[in-house]
N, C-alpha and C. Protein backbone atom coordinates (compact mmCIF):
# COMPACT_ATOMS: atom_id res chain seq x y z
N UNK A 1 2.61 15.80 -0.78
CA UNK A 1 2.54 16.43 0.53
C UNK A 1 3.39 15.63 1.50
N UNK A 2 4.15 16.13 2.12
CA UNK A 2 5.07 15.43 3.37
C UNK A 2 4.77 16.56 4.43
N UNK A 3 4.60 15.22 5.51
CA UNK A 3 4.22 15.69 6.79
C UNK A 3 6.11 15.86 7.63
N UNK A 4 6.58 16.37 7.62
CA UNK A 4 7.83 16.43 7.96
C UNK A 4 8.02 15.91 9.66
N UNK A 5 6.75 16.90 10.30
CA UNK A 5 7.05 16.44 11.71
C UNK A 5 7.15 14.30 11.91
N UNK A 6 6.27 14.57 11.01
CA UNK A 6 5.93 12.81 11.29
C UNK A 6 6.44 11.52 10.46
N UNK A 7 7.26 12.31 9.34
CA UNK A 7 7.82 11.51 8.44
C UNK A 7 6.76 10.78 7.26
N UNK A 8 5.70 11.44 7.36
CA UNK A 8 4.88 10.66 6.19
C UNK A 8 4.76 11.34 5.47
N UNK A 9 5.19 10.76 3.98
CA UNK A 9 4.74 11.75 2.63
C UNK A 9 3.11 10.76 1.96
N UNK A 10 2.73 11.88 1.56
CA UNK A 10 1.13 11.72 0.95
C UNK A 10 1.50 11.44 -0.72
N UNK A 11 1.44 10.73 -1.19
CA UNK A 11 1.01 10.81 -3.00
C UNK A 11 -0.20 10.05 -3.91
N UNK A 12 -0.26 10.46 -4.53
CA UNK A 12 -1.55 9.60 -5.76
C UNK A 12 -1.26 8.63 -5.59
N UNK A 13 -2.41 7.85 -5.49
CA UNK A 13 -2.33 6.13 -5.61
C UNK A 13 -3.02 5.96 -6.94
N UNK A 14 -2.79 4.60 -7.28
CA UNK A 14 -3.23 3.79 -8.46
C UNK A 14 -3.74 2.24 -8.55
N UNK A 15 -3.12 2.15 -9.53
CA UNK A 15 -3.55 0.37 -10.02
C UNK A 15 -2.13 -0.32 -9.43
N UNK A 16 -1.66 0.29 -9.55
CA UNK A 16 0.00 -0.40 -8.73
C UNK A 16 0.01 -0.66 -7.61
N UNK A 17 -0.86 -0.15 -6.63
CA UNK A 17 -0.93 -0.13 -5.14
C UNK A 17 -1.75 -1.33 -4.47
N UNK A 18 -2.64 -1.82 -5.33
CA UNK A 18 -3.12 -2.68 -4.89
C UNK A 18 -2.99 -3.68 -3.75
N UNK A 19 -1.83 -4.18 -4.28
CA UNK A 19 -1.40 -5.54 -3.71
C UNK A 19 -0.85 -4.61 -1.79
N UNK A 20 -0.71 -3.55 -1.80
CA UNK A 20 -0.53 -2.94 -0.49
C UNK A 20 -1.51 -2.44 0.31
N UNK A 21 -2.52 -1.95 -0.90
CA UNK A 21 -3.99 -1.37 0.01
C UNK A 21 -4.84 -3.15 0.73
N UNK A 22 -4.29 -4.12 0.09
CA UNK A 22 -5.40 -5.41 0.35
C UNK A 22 -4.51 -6.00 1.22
N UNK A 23 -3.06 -5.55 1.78
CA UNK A 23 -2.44 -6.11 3.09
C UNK A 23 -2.75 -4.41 4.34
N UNK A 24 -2.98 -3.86 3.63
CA UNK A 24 -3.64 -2.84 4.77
C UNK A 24 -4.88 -3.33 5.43
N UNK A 25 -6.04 -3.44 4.32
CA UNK A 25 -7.03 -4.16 4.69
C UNK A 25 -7.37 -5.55 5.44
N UNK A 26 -6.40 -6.11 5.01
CA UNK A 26 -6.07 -7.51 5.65
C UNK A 26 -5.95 -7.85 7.40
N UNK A 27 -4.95 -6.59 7.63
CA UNK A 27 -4.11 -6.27 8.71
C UNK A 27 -5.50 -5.91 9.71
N UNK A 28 -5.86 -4.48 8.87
CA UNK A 28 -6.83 -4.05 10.08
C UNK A 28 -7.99 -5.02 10.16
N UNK A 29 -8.74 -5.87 9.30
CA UNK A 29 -9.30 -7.42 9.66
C UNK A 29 -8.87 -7.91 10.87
N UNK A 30 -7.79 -8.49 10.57
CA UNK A 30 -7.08 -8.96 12.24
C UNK A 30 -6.77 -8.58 12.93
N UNK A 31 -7.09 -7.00 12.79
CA UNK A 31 -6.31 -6.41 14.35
C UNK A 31 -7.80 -5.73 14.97
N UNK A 32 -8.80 -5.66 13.84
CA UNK A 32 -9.77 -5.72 14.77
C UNK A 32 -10.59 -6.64 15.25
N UNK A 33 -10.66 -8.28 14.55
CA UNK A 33 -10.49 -9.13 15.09
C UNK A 33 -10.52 -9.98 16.35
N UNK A 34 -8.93 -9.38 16.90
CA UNK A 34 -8.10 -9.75 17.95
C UNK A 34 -8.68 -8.81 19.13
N UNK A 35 -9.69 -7.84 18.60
CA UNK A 35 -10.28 -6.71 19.40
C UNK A 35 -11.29 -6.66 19.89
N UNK A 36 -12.02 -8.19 19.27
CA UNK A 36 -13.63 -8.95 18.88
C UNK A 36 -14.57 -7.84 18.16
N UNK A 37 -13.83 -6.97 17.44
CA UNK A 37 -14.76 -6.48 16.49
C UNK A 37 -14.40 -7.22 15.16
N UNK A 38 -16.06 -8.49 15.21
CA UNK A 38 -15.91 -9.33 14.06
C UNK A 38 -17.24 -8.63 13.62
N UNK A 39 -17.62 -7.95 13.37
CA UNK A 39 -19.14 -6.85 12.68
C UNK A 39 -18.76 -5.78 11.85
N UNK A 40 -17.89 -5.31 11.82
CA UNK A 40 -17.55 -4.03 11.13
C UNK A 40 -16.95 -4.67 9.64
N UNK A 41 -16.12 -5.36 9.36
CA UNK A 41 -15.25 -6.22 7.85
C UNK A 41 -15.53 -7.65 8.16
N UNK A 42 -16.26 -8.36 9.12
CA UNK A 42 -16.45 -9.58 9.22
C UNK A 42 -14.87 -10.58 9.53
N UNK A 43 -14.96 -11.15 9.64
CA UNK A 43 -13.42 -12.19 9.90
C UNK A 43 -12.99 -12.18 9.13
N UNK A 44 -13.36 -12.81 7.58
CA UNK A 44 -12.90 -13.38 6.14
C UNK A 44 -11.33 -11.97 5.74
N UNK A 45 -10.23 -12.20 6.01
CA UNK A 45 -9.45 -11.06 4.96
C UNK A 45 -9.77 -10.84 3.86
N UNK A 46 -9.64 -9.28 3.82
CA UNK A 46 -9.95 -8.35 3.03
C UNK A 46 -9.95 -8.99 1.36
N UNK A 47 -8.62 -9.63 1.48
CA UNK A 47 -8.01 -9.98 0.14
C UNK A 47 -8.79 -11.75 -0.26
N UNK A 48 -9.59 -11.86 0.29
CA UNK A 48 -9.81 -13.69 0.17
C UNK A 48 -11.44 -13.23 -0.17
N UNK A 49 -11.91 -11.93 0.20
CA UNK A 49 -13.39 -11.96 0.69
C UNK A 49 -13.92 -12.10 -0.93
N UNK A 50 -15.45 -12.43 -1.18
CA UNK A 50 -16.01 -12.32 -2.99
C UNK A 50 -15.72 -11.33 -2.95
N UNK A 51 -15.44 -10.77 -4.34
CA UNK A 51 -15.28 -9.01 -4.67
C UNK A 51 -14.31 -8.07 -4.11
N UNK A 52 -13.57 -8.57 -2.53
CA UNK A 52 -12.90 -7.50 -2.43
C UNK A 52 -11.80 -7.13 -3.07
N UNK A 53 -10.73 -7.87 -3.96
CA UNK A 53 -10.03 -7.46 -5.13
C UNK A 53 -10.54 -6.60 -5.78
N UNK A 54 -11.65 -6.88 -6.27
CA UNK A 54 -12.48 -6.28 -7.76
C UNK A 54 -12.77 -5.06 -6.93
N UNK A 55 -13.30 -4.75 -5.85
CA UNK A 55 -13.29 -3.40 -5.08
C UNK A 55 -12.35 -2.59 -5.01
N UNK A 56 -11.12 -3.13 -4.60
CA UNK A 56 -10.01 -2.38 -3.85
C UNK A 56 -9.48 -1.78 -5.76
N UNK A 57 -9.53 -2.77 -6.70
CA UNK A 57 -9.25 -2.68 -8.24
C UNK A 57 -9.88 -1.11 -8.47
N UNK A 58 -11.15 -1.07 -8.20
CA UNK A 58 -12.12 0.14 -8.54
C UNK A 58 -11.94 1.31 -8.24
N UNK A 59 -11.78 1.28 -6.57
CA UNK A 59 -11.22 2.08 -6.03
C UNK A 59 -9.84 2.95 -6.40
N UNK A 60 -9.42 2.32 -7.02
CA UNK A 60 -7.72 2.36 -7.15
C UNK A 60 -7.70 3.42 -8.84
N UNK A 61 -8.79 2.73 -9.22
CA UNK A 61 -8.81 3.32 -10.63
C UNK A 61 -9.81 4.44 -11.43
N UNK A 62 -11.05 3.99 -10.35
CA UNK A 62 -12.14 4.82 -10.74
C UNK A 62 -12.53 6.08 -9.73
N UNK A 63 -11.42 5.96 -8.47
CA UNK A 63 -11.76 7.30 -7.86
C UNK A 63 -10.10 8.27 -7.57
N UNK A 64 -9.90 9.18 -6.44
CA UNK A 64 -8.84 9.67 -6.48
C UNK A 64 -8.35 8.64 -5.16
N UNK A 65 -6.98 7.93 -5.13
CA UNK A 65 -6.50 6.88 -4.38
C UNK A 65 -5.33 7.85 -3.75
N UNK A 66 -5.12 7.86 -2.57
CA UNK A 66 -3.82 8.77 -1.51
C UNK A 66 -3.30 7.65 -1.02
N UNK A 67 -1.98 7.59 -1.37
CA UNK A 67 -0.93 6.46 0.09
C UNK A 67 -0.06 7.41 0.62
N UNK A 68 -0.42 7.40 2.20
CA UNK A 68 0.86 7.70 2.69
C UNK A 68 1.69 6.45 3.09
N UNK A 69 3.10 7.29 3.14
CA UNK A 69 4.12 6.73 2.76
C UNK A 69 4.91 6.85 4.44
N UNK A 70 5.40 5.56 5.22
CA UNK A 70 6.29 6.43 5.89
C UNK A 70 7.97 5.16 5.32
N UNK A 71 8.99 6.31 5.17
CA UNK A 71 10.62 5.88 4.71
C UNK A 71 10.39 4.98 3.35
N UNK A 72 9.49 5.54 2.77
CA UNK A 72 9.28 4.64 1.39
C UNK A 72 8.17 3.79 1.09
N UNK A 73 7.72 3.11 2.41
CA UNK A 73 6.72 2.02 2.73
C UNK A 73 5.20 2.72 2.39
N UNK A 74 4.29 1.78 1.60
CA UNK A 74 3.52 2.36 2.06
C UNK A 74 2.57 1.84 2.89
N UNK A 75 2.13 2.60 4.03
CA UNK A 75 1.30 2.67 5.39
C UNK A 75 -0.11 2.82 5.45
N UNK A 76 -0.70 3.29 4.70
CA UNK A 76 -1.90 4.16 4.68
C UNK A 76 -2.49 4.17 3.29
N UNK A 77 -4.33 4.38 3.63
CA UNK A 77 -4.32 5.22 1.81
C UNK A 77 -6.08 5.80 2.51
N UNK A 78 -6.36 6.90 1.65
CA UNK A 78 -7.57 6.98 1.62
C UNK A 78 -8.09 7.40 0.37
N UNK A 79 -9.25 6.78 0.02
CA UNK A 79 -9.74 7.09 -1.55
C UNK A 79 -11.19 7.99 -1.40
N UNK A 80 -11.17 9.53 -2.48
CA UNK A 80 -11.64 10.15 -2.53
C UNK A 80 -12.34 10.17 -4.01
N UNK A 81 -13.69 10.66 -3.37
CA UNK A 81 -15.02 10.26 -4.62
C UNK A 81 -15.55 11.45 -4.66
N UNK A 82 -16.59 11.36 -5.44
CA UNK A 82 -16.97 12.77 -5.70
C UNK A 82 -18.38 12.30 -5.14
N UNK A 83 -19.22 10.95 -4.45
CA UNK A 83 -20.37 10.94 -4.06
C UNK A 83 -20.57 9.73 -3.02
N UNK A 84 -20.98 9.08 -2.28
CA UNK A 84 -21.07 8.03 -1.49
C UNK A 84 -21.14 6.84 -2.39
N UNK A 85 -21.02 5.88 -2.31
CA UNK A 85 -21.21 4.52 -2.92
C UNK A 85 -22.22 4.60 -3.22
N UNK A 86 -23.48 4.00 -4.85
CA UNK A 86 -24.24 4.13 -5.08
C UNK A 86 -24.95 2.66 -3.96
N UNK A 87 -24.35 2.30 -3.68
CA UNK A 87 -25.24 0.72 -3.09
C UNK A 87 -25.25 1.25 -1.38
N UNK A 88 -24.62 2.01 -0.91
CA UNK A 88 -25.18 2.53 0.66
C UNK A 88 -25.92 3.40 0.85
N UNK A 89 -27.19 3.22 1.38
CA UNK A 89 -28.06 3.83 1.48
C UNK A 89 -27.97 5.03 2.68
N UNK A 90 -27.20 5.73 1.50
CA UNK A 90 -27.06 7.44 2.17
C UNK A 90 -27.50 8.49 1.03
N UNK A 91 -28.18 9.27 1.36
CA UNK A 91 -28.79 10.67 0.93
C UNK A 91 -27.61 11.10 0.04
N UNK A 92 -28.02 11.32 -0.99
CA UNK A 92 -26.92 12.45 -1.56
C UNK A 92 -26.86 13.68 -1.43
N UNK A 93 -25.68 14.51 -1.53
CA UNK A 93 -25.37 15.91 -0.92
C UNK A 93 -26.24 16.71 -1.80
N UNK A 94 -27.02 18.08 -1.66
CA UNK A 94 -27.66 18.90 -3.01
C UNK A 94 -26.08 19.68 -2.96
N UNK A 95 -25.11 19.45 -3.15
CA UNK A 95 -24.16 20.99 -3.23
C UNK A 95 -23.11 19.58 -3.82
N UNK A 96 -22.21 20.08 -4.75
CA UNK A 96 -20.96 19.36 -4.95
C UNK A 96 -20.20 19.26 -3.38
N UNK A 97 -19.63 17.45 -3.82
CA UNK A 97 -18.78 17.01 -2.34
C UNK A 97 -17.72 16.01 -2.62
N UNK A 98 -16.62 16.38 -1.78
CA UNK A 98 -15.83 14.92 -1.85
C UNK A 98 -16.43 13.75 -0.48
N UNK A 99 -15.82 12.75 -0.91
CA UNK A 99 -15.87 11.83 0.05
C UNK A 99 -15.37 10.79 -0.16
N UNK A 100 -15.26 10.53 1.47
CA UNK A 100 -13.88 9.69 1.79
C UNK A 100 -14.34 8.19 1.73
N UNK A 101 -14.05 7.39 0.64
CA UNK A 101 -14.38 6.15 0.39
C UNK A 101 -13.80 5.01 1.34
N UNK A 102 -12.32 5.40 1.42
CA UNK A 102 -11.62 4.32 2.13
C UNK A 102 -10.49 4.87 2.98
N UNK A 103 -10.41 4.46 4.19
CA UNK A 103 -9.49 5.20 5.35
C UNK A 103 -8.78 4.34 5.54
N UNK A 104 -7.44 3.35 5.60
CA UNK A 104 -7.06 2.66 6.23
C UNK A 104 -5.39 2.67 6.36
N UNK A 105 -4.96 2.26 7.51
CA UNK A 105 -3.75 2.06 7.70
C UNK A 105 -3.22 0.43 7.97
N UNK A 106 -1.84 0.32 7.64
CA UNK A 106 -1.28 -0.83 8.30
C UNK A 106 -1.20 -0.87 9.41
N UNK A 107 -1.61 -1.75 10.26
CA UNK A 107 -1.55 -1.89 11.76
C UNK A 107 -0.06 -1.77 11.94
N UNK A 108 0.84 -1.97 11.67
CA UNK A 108 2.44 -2.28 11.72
C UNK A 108 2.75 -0.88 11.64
N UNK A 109 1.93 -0.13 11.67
CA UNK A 109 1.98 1.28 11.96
C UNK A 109 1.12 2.00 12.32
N UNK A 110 0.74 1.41 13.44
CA UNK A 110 -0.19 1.84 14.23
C UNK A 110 0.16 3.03 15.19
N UNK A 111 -0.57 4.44 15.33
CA UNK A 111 0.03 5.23 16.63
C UNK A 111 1.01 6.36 16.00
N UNK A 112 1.17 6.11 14.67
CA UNK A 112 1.72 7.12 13.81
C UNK A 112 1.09 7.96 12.92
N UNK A 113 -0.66 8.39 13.13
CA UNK A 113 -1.03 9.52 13.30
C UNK A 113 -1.07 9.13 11.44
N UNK A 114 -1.15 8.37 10.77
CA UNK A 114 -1.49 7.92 9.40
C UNK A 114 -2.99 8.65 9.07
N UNK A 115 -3.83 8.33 9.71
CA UNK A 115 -5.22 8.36 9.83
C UNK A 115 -5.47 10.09 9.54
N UNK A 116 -4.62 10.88 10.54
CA UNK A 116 -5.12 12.14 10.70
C UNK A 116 -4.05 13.13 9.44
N UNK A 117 -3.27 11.98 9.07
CA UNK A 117 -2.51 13.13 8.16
C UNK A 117 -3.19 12.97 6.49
N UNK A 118 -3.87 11.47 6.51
CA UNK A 118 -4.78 11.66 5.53
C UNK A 118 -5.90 12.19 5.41
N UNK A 119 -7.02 12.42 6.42
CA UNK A 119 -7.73 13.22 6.05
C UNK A 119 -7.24 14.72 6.50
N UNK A 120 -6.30 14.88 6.54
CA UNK A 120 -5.85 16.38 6.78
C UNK A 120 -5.59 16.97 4.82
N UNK A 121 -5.00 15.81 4.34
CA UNK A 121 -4.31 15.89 3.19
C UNK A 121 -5.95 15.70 1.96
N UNK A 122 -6.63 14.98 2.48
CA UNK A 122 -8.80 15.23 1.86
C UNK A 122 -9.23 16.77 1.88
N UNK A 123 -9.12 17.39 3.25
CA UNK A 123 -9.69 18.53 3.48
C UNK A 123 -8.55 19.76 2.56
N UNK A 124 -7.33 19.43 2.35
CA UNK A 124 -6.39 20.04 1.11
C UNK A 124 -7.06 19.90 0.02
N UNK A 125 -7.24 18.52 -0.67
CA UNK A 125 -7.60 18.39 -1.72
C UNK A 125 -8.97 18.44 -2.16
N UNK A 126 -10.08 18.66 -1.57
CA UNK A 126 -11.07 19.03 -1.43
C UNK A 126 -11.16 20.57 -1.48
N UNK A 127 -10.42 21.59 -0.42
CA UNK A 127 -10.34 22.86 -0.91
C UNK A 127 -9.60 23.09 -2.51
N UNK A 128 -8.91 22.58 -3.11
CA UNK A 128 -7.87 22.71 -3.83
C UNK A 128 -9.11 22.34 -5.07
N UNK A 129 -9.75 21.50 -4.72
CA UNK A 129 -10.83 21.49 -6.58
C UNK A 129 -11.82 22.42 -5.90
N UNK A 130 -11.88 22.88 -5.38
CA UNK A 130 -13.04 24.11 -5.28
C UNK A 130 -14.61 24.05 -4.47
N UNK A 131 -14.21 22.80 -3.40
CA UNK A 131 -15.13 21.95 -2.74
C UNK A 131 -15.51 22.31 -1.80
N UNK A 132 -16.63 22.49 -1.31
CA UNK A 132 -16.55 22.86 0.18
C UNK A 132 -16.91 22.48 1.27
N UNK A 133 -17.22 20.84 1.02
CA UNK A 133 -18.24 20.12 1.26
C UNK A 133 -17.23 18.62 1.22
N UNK A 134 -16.78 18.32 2.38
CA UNK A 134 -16.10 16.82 2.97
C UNK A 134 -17.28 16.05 3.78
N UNK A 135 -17.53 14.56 2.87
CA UNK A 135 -18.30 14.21 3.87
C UNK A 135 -17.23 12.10 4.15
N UNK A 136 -18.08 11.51 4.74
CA UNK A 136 -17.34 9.98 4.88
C UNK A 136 -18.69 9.52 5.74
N UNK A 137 -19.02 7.65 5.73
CA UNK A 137 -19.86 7.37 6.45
C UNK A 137 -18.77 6.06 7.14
N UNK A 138 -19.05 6.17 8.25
CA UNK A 138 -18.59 4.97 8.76
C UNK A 138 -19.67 3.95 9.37
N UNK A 139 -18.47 2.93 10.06
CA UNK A 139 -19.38 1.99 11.37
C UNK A 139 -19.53 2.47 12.14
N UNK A 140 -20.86 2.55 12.46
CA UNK A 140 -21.32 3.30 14.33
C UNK A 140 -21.39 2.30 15.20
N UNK A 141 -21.03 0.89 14.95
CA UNK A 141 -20.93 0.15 15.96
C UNK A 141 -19.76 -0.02 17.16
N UNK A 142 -19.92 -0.93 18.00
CA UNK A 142 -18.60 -0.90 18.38
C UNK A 142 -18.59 0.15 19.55
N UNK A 143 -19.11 0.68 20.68
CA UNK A 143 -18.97 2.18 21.15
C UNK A 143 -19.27 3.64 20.46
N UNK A 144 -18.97 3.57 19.00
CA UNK A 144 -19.06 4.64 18.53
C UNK A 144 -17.58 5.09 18.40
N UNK A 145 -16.28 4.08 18.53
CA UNK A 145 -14.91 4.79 18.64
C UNK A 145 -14.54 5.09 17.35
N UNK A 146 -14.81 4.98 15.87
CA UNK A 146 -14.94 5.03 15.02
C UNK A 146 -15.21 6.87 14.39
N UNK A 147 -16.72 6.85 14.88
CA UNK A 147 -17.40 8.35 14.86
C UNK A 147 -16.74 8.83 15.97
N UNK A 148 -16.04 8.51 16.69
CA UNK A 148 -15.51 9.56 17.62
C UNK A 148 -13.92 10.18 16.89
N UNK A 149 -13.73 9.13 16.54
CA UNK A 149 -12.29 9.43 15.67
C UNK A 149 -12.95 10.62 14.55
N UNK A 150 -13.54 10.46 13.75
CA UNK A 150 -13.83 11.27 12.58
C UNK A 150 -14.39 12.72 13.45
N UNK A 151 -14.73 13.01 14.44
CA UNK A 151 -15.41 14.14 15.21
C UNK A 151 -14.00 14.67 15.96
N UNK A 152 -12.97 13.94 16.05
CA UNK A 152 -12.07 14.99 16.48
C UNK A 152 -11.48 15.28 15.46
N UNK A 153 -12.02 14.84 13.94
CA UNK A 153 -11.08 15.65 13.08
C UNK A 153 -11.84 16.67 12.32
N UNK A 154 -12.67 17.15 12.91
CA UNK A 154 -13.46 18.02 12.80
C UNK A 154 -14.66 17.90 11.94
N UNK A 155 -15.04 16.46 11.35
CA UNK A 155 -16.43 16.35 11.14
C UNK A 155 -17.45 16.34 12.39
N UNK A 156 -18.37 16.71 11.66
CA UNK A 156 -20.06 16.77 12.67
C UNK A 156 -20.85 15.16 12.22
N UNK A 157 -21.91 14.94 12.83
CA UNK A 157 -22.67 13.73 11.83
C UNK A 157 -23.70 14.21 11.72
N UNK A 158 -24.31 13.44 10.44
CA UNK A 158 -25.18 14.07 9.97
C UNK A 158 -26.57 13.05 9.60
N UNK A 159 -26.33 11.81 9.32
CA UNK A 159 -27.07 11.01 8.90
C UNK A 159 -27.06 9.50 9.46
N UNK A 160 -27.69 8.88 10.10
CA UNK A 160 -27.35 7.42 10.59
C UNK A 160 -28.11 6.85 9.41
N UNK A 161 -27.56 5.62 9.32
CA UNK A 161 -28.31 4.37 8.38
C UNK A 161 -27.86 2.81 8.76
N UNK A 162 -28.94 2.26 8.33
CA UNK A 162 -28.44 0.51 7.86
C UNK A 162 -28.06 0.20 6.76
N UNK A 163 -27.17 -0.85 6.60
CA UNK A 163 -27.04 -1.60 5.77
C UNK A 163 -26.99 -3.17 6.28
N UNK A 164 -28.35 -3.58 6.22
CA UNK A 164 -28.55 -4.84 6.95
C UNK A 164 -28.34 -4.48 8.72
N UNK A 165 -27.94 -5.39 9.28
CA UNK A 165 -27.45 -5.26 10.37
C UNK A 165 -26.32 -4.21 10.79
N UNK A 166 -26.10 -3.64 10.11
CA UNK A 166 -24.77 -2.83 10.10
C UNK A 166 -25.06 -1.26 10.18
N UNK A 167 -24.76 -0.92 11.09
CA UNK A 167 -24.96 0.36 12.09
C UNK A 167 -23.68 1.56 11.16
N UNK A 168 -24.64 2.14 10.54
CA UNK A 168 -23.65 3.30 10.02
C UNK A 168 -23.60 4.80 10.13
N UNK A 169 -23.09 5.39 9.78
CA UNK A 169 -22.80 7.02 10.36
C UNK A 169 -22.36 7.88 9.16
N UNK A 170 -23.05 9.33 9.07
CA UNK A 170 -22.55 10.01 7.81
C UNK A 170 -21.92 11.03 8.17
N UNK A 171 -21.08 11.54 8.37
CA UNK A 171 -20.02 12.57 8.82
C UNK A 171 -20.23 13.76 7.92
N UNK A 172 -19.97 14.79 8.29
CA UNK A 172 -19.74 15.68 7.47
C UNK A 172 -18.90 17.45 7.89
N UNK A 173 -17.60 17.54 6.57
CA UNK A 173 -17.14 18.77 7.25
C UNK A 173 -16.96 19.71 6.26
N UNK A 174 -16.99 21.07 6.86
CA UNK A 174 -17.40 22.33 5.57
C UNK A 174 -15.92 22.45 5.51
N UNK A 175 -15.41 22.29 4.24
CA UNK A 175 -13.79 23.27 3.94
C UNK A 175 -14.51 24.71 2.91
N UNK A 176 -13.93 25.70 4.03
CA UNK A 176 -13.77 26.94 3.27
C UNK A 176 -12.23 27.38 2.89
């Protein structure tokens, strides 16, 4: 999928991508950070933290992985599951669903609309296996700028939870 107006093309990610999804992750660490949101990924980078290799590894291999791309680079990725993480304590859907495991962009491309052309390119591929049912949970901390982002892209919420101290949010949007 290429977004032409915006110059970003969408493709399958993998086991190859790695080493780019854990300087994405890295990035938005410090740029939210520098923002004093140290609650949402904690300080530690993405790539140094226990497990987050072996995560970003999983992700990459055991669900469906998207990078957008802008002039070759890649910028972005979001990884699509067929159920929430078994370890966050969120309800499971009764109806088949995708969901959005991992949203992230390089800050070094920040303001280039990465964010909205991937889940534009979820709610494709979600209609496209026969789905009708997009959901994602985020951080509700912070203002709520997070869940406000996912509500102008046309999810509703549906479910709040903890995980420890950690203020979370379950989104959810119907593709017909």
């Amino acid at each position: 999928m290429e977004d032409t107006t915006r110059g970003i093309r969408i493709r399958r990610g993998g086991p190859a991508d790695a080493a780019d999804v854990l300087t994405m992750l890295d990035s938005a660490v410090t740029w939210m950070n520098a923002r004093g949101n140290t609650e949402q990924w904690g300080t530690t980078p993405f790539s140094e933290k226990r497990g987050g290799v072996e995560l970003v590894d999983r992700y990459l291999t055991e669900n469906l992985p998207y990078i957008a791309e802008l002039d070759g680079t890649p910028a972005g990725t979001l990884v699509l599951d067929s159920g929430p993480h078994p370890q966050t304590p969120v309800s499971p859907a009764e109806e088949p669903e995708r969901y959005c495991r991992l949203l992230v962009s390089d800050r070094r491309f920040a303001g280039r609309h990465l964010g909205s052309a991937l889940l534009a390119h979820a709610v494709q591929e979600t209609r496209r296996a026969g789905v009708r049912l997009l959901r994602v949970d985020c951080w509700a901390g912070g203002g709520g700028e997070l869940v406000a982002f996912y509500e102008r892209h046309g999810f509703t919420r549906t479910e709040t939870f903890r995980a420890g101290a950690w203020p979370g949010q379950v989104l959810a949007q119907r593709v017909d």
